[in-house]
PDB file of N, CA and C in Angstrom:
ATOM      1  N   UNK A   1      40.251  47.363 154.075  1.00  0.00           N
ATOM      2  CA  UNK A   1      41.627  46.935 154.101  1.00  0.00           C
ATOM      3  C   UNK A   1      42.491  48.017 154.722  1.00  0.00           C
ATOM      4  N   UNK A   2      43.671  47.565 155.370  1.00  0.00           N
ATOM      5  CA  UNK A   2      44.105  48.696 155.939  1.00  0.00           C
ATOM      6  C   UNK A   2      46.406  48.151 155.225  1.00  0.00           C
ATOM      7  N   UNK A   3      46.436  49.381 154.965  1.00  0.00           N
ATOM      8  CA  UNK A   3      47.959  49.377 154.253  1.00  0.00           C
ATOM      9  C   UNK A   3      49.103  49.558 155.578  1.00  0.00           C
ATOM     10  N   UNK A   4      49.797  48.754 155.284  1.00  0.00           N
ATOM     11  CA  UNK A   4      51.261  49.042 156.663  1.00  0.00           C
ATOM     12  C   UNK A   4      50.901  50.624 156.261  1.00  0.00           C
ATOM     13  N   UNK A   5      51.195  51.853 155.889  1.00  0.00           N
ATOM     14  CA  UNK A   5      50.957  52.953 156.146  1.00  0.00           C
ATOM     15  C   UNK A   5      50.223  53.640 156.978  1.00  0.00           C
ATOM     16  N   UNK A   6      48.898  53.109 157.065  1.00  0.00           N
ATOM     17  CA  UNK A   6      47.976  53.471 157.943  1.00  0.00           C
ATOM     18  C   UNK A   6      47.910  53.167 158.729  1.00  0.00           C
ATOM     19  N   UNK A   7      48.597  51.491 159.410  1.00  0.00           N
ATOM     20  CA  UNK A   7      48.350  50.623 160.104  1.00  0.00           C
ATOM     21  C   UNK A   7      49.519  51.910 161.078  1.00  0.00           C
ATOM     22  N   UNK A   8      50.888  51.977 160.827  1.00  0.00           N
ATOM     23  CA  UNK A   8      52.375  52.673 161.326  1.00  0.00           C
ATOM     24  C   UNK A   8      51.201  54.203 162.091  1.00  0.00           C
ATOM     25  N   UNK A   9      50.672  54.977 161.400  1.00  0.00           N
ATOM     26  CA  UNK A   9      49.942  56.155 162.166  1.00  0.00           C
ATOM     27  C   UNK A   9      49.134  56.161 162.349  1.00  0.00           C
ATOM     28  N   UNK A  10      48.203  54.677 162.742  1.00  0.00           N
ATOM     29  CA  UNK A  10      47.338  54.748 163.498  1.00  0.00           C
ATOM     30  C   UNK A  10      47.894  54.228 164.802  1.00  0.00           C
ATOM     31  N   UNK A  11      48.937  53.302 164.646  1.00  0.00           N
ATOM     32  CA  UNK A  11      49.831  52.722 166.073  1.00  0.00           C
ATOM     33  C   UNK A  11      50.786  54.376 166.843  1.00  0.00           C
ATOM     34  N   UNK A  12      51.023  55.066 165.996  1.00  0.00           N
ATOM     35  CA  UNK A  12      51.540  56.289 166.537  1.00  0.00           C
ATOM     36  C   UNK A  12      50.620  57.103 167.039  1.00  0.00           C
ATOM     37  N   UNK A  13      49.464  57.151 167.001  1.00  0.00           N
ATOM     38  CA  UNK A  13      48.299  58.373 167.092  1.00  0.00           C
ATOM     39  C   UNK A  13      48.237  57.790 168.379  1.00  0.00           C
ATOM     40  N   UNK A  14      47.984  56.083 168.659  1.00  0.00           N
ATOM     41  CA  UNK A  14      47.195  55.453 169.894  1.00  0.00           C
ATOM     42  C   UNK A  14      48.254  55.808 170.725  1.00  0.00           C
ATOM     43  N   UNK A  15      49.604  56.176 171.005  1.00  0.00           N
ATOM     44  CA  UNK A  15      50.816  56.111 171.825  1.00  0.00           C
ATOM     45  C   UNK A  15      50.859  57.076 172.262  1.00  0.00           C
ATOM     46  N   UNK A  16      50.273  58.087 171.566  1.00  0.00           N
ATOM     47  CA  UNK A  16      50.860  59.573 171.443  1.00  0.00           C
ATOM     48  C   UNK A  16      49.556  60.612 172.692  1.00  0.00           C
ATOM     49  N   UNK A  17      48.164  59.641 172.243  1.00  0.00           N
ATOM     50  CA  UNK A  17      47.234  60.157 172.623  1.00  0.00           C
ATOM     51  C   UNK A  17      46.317  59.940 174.111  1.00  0.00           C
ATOM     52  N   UNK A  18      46.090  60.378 174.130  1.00  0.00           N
ATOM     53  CA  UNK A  18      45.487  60.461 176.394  1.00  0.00           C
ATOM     54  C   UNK A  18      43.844  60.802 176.132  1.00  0.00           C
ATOM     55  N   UNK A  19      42.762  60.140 175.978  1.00  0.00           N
ATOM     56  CA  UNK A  19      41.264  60.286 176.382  1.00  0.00           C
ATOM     57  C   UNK A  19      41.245  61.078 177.816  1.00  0.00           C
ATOM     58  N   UNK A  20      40.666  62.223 177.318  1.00  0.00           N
ATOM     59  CA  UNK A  20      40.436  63.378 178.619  1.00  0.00           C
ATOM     60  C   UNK A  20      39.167  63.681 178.619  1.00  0.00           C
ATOM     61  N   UNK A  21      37.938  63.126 179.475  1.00  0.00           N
ATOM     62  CA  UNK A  21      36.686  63.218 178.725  1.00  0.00           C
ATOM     63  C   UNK A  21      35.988  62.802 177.282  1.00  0.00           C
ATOM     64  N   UNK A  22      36.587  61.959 177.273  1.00  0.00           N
ATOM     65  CA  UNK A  22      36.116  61.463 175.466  1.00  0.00           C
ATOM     66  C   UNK A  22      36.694  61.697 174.502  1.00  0.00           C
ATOM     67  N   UNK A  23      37.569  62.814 174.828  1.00  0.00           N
ATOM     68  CA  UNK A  23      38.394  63.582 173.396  1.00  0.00           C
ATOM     69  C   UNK A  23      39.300  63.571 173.763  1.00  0.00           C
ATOM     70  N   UNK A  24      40.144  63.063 172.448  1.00  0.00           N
ATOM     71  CA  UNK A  24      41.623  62.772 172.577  1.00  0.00           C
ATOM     72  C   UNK A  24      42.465  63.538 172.390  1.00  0.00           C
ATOM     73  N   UNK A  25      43.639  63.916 173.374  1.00  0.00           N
ATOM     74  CA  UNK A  25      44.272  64.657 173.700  1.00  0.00           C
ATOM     75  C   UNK A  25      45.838  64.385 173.560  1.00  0.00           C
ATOM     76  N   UNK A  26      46.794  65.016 172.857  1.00  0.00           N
ATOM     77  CA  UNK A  26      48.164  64.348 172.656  1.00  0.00           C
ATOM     78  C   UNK A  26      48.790  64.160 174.233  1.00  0.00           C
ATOM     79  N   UNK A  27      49.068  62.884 175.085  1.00  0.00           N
ATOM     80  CA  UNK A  27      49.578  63.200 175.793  1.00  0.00           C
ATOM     81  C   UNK A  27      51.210  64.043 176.721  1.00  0.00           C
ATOM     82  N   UNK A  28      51.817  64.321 175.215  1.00  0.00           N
ATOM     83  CA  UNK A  28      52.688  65.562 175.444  1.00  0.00           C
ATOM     84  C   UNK A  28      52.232  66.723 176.245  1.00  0.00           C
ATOM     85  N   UNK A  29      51.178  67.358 175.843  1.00  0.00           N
ATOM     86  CA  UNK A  29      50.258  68.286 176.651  1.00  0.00           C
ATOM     87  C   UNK A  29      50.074  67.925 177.961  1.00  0.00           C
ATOM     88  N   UNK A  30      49.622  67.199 178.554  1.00  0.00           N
ATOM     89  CA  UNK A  30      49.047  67.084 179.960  1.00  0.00           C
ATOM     90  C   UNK A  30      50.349  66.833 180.780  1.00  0.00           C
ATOM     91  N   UNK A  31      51.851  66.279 180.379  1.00  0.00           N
ATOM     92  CA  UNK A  31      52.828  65.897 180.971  1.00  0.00           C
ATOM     93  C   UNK A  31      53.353  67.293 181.270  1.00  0.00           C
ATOM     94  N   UNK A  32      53.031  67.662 179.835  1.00  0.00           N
ATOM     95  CA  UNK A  32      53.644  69.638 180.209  1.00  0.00           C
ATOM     96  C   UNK A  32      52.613  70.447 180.872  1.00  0.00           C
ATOM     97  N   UNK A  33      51.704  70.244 181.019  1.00  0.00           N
ATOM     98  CA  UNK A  33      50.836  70.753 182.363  1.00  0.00           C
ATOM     99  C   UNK A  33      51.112  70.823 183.561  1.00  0.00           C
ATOM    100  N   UNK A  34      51.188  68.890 183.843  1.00  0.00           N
ATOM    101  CA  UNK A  34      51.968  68.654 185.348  1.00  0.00           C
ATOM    102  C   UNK A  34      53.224  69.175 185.552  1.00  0.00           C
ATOM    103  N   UNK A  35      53.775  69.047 184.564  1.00  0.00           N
ATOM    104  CA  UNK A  35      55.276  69.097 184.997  1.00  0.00           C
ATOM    105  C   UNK A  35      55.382  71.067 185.389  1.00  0.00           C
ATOM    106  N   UNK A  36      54.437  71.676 184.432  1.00  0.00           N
ATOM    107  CA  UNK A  36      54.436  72.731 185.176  1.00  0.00           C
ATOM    108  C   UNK A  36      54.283  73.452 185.988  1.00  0.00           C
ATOM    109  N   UNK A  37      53.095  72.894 186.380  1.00  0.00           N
ATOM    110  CA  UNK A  37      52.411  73.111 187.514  1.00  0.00           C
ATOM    111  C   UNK A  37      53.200  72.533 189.145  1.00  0.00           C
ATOM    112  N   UNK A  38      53.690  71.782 188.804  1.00  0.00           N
ATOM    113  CA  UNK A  38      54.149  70.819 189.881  1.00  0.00           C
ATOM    114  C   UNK A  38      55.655  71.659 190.059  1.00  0.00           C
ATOM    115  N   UNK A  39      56.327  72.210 189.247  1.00  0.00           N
ATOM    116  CA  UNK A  39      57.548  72.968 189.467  1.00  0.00           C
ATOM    117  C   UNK A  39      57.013  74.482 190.051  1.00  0.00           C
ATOM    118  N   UNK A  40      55.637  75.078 189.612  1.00  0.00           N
ATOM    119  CA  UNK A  40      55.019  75.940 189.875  1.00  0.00           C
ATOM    120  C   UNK A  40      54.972  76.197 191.599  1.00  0.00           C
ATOM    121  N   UNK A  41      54.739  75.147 191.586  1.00  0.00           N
ATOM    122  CA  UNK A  41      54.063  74.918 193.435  1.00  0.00           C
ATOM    123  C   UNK A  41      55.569  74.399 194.005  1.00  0.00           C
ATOM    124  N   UNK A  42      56.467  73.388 193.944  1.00  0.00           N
ATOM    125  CA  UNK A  42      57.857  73.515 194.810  1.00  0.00           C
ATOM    126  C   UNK A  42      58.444  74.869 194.471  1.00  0.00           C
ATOM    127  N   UNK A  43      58.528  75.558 193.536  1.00  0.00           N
ATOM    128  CA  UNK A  43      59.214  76.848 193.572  1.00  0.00           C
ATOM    129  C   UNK A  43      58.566  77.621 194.460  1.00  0.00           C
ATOM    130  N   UNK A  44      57.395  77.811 194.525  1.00  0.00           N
ATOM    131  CA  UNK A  44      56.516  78.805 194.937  1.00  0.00           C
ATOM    132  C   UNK A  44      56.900  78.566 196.558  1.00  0.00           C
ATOM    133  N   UNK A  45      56.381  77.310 196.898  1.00  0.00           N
ATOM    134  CA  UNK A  45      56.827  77.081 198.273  1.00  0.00           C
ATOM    135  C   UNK A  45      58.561  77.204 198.769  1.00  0.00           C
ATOM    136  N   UNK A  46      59.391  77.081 197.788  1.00  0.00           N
ATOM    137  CA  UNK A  46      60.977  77.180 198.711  1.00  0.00           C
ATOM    138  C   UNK A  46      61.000  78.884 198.062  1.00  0.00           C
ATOM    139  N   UNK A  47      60.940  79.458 197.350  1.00  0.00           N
ATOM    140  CA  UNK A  47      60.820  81.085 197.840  1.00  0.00           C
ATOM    141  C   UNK A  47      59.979  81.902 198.039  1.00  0.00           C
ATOM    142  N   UNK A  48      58.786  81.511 198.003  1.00  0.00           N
ATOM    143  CA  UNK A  48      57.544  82.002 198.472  1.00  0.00           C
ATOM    144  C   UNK A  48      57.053  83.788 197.852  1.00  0.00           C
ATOM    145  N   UNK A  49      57.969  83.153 196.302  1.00  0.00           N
ATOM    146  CA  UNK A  49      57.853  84.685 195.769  1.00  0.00           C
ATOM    147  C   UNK A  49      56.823  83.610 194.719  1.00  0.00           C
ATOM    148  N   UNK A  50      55.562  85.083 194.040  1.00  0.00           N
ATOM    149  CA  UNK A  50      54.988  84.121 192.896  1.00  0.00           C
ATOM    150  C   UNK A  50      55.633  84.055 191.829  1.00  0.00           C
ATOM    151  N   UNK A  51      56.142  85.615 191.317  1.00  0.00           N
ATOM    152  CA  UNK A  51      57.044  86.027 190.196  1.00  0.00           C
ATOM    153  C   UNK A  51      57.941  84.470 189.731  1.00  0.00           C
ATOM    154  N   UNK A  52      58.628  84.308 190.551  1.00  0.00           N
ATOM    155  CA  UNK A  52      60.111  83.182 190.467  1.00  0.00           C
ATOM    156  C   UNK A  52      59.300  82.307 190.129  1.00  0.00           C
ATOM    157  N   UNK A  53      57.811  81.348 190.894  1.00  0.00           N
ATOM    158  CA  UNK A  53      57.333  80.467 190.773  1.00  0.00           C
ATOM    159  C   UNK A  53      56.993  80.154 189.399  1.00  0.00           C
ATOM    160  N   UNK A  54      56.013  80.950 188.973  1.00  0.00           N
ATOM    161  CA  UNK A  54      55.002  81.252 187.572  1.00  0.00           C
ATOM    162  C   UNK A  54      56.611  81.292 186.320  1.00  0.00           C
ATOM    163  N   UNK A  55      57.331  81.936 186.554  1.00  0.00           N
ATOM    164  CA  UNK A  55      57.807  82.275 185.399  1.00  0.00           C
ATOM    165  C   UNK A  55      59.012  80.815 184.994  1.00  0.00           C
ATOM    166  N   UNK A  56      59.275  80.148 186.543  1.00  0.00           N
ATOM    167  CA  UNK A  56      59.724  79.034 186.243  1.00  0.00           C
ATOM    168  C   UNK A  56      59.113  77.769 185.715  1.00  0.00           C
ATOM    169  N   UNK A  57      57.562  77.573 186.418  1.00  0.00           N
ATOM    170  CA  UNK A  57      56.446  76.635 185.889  1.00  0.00           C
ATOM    171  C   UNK A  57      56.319  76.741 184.259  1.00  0.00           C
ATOM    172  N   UNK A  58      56.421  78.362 183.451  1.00  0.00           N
ATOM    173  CA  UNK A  58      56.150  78.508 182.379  1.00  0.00           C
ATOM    174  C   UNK A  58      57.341  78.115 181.645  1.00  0.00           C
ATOM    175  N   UNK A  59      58.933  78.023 182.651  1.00  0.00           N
ATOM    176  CA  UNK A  59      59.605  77.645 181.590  1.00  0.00           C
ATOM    177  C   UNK A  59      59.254  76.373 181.465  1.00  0.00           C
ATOM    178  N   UNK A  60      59.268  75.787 182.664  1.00  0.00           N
ATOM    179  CA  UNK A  60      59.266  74.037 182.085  1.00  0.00           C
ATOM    180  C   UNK A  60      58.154  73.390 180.941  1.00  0.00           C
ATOM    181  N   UNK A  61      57.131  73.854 181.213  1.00  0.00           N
ATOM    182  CA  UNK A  61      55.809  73.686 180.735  1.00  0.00           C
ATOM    183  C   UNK A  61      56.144  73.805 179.125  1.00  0.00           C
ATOM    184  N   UNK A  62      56.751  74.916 178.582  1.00  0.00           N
ATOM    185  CA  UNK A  62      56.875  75.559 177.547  1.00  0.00           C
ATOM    186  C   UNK A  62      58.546  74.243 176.781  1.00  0.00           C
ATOM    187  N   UNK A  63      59.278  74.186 177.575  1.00  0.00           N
ATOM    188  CA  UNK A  63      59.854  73.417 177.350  1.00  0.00           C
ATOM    189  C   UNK A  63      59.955  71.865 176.585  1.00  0.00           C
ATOM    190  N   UNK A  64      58.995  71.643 177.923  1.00  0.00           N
ATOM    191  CA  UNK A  64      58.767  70.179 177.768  1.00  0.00           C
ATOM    192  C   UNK A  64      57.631  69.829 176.763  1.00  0.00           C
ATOM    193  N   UNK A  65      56.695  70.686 176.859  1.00  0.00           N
ATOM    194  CA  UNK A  65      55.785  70.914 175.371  1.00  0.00           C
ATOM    195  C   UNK A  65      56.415  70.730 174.288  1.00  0.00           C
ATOM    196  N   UNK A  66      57.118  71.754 173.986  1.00  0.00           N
ATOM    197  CA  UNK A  66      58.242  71.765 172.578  1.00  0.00           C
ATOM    198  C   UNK A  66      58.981  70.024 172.460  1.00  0.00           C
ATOM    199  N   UNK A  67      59.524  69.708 173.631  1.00  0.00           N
ATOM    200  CA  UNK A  67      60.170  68.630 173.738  1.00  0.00           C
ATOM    201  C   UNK A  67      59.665  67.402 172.776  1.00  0.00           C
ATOM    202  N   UNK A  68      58.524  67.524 173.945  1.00  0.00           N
ATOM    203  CA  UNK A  68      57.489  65.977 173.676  1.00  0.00           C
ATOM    204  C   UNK A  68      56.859  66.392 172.161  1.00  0.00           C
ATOM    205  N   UNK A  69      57.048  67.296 171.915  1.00  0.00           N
ATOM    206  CA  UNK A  69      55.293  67.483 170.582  1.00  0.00           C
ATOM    207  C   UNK A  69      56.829  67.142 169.458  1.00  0.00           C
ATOM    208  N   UNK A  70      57.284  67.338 169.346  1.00  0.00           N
ATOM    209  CA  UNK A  70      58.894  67.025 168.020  1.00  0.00           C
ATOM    210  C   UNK A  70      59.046  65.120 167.992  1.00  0.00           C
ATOM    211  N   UNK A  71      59.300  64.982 169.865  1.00  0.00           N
ATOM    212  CA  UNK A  71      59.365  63.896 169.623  1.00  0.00           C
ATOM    213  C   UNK A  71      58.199  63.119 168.925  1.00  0.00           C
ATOM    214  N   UNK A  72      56.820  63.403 169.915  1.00  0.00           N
ATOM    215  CA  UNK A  72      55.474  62.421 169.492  1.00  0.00           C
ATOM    216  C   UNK A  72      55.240  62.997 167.993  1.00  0.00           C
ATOM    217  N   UNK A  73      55.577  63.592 167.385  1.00  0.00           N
ATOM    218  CA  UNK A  73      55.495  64.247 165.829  1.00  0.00           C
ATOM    219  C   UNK A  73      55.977  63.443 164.374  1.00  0.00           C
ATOM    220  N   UNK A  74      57.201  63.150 165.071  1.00  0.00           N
ATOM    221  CA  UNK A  74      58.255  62.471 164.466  1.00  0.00           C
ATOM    222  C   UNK A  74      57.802  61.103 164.655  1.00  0.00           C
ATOM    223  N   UNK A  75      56.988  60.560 165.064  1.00  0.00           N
ATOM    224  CA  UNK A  75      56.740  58.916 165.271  1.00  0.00           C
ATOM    225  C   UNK A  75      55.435  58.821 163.873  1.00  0.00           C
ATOM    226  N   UNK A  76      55.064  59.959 163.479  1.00  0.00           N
ATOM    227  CA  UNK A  76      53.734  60.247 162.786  1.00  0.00           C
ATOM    228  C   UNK A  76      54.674  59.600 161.624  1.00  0.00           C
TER     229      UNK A  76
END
């Protein structure tokens, strides 16, 4: 038998979560990957310094991590 309780965070776990090789992965994480990486590489290319690049990729990354993991947290 399954209780509206379990039924509510198991529907939040399936929303929340991204199969990366078999193992499930919150997809908050991988959005803050790209999103870092991907600010990593346009920074890198319009000043062609790495310093500026890396330390901006890490803000977003770090950001949007925090962001998403409160929000997808709060649905638990």
């Amino acid at each position: 038998m399954t209780t509206a309780g379990n039924f509510r965070t198991a529907a939040a776990r399936v929303t929340c979560d991204v199969s990366v090789a078999g193992v499930p992965w919150p997809a908050y994480k991988l959005i803050a990957l790209v999103l870092g990486a991907l600010v990593t590489l346009v920074i890198g290319i319009a000043t062609a310094t790495a310093a500026t690049a890396v330390l901006a990729g890490a803000a977003v990354g770090t950001v949007t991590w925090l962001a998403f993991s409160a929000l997808c947290s709060s649905r638990l």
